[in-house]
C-alpha atoms as a PDB file:
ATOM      1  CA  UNK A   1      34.870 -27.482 -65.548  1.00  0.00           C
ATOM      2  CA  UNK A   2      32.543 -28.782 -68.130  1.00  0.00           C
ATOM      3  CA  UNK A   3      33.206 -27.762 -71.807  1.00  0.00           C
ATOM      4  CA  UNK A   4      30.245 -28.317 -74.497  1.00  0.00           C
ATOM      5  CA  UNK A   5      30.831 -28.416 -77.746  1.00  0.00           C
ATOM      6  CA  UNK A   6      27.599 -27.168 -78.126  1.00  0.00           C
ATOM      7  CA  UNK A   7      27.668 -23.916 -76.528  1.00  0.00           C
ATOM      8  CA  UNK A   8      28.503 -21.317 -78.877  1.00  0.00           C
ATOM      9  CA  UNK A   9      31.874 -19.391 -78.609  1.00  0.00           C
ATOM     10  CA  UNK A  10      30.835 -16.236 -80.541  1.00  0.00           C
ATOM     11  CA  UNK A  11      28.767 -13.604 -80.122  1.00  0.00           C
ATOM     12  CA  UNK A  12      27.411 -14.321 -83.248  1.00  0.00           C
ATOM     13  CA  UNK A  13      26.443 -17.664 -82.962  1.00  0.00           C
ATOM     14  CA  UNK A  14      25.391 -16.857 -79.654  1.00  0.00           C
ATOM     15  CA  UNK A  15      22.995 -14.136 -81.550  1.00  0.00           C
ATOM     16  CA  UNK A  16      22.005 -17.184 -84.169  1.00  0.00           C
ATOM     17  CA  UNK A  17      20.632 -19.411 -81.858  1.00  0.00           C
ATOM     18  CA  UNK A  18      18.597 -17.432 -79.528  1.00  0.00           C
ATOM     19  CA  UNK A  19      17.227 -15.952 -83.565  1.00  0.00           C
ATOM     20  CA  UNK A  20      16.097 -20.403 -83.884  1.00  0.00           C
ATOM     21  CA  UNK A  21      15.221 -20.510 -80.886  1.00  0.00           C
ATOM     22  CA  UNK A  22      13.011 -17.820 -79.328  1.00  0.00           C
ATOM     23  CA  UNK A  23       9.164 -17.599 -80.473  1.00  0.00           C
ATOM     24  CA  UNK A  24       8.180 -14.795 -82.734  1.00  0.00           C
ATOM     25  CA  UNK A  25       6.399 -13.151 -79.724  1.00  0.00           C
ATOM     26  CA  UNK A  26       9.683 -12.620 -78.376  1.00  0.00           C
ATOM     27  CA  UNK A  27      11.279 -11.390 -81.083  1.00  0.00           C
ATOM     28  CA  UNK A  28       8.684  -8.927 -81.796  1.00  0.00           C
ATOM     29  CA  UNK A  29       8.707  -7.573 -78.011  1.00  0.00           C
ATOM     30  CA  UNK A  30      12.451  -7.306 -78.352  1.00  0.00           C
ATOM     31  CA  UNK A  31      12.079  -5.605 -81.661  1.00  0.00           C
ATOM     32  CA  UNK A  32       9.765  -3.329 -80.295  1.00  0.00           C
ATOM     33  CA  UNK A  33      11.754  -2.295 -77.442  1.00  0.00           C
ATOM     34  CA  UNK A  34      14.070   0.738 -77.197  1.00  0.00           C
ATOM     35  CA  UNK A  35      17.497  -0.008 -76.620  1.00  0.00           C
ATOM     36  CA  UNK A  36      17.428   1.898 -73.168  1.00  0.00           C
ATOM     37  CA  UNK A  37      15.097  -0.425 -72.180  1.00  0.00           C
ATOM     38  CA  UNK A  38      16.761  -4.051 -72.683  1.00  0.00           C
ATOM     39  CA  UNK A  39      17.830  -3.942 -68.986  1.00  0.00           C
ATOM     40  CA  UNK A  40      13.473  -4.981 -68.930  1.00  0.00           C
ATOM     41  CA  UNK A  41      15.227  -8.662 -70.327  1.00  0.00           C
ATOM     42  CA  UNK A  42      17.787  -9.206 -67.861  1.00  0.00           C
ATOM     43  CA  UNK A  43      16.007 -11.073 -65.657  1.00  0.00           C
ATOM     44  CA  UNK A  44      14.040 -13.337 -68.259  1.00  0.00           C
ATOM     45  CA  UNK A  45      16.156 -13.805 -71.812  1.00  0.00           C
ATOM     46  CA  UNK A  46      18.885 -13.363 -69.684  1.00  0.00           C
ATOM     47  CA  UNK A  47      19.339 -15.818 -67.195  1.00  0.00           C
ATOM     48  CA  UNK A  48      17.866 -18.311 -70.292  1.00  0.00           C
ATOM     49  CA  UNK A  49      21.312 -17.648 -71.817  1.00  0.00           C
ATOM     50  CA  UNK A  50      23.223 -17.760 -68.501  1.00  0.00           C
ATOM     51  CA  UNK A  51      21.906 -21.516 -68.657  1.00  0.00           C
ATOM     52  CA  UNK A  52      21.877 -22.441 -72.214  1.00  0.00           C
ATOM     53  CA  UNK A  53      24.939 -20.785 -73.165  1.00  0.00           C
ATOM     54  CA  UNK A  54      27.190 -22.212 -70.535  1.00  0.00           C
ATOM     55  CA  UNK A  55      27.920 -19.073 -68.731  1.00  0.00           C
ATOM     56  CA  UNK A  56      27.527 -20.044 -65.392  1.00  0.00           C
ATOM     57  CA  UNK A  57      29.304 -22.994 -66.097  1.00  0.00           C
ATOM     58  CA  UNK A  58      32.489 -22.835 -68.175  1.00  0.00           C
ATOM     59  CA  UNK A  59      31.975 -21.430 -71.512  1.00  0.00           C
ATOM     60  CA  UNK A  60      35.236 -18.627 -70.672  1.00  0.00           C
ATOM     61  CA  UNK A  61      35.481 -18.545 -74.468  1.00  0.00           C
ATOM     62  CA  UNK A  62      32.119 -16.908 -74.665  1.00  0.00           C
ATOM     63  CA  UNK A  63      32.296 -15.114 -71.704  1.00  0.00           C
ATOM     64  CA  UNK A  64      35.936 -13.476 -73.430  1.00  0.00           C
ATOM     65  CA  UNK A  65      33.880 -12.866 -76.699  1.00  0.00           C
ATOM     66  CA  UNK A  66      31.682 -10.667 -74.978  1.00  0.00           C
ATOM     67  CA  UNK A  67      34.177  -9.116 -72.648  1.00  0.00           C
ATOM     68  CA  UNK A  68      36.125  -7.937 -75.388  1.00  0.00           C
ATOM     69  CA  UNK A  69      33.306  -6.302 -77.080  1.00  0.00           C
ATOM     70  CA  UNK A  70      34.036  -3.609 -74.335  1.00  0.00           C
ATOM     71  CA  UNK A  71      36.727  -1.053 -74.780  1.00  0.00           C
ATOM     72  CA  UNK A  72      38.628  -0.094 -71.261  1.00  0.00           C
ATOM     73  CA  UNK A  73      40.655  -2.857 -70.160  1.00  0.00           C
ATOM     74  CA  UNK A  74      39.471  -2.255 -66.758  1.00  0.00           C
ATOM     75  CA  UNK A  75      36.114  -3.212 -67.416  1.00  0.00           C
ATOM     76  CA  UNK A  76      36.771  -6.126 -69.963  1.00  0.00           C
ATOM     77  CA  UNK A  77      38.907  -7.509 -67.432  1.00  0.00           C
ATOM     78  CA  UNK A  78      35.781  -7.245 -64.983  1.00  0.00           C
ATOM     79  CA  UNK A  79      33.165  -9.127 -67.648  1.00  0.00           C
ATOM     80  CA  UNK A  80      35.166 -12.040 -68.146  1.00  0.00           C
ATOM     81  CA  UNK A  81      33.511 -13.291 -65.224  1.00  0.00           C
ATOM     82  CA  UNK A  82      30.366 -11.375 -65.552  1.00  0.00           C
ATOM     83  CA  UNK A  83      27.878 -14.080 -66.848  1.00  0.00           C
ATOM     84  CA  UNK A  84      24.846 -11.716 -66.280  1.00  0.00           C
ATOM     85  CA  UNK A  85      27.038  -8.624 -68.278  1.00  0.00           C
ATOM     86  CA  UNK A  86      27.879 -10.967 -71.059  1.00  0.00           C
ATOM     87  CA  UNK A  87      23.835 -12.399 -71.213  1.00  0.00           C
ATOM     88  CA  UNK A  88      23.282  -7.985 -71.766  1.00  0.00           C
ATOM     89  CA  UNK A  89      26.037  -7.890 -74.338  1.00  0.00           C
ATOM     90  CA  UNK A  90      23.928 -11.121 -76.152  1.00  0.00           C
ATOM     91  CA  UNK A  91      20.525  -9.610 -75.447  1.00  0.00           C
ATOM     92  CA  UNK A  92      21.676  -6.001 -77.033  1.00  0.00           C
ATOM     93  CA  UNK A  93      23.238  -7.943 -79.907  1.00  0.00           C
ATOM     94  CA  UNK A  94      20.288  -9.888 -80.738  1.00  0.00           C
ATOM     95  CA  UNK A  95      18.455  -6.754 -80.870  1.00  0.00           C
ATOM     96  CA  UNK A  96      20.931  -5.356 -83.060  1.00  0.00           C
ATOM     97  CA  UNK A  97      20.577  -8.336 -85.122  1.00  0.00           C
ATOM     98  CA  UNK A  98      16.436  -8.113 -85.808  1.00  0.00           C
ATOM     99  CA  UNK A  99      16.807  -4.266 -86.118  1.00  0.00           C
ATOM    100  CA  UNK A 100      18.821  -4.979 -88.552  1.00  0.00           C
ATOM    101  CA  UNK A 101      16.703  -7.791 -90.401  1.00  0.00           C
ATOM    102  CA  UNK A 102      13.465  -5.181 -89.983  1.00  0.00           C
ATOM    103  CA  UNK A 103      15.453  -2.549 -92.102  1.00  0.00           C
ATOM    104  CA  UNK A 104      16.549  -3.886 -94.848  1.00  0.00           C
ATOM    105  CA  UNK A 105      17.466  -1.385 -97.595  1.00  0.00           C
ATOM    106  CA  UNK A 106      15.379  -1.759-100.718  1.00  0.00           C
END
């Protein structure tokens, strides 16, 4: 199993670098996106942080961060090897994150 020191083991971080990474475009279409509708990224955004991230290929700590995000046991037992459920977990996170950043109280 390979372990990088450079994949991040948070959700948050996780959340940080796809923020330096992505171009504005995406970050606007992902703004501008309902939340019902992030399943639309799976298949793009997503399998970019299968890949980058490590979760195809060893990063269990991330892969736990984003299981435990999930509140049945049942079903965090079932993401920690879920790669494409943890990449949703990132995706609706990151939107989180630049709703967030768009609504900043005065």
């Amino acid at each position: 199993m390979t372990v990088l020191s450079i994949w991040p083991k948070t959700i948050n971080e996780a959340v940080e670098l796809m923020i330096d990474t992505i171009s504005e475009i995406d970050k606007q279409e992902l703004l501008n996106t309902n939340k019902e509708e992030l399943y639309r990224f799976h298949y793009s955004l997503g399998m970019l942080i299968c890949g980058w991230f490590g979760l195809y290929n060893g990063n269990k700590t991330l892969l736990e961060a984003c299981a435990l995000t999930r509140e049945k046991e049942l079903e965090r037992l079932l993401f920690l090897n879920d790669p494409e459920e943890a990449a949703a977990i990132i995706i609706e996170a990151l939107w989180q994150r630049l709703q967030a950043e768009i609504h900043v109280p005065v």
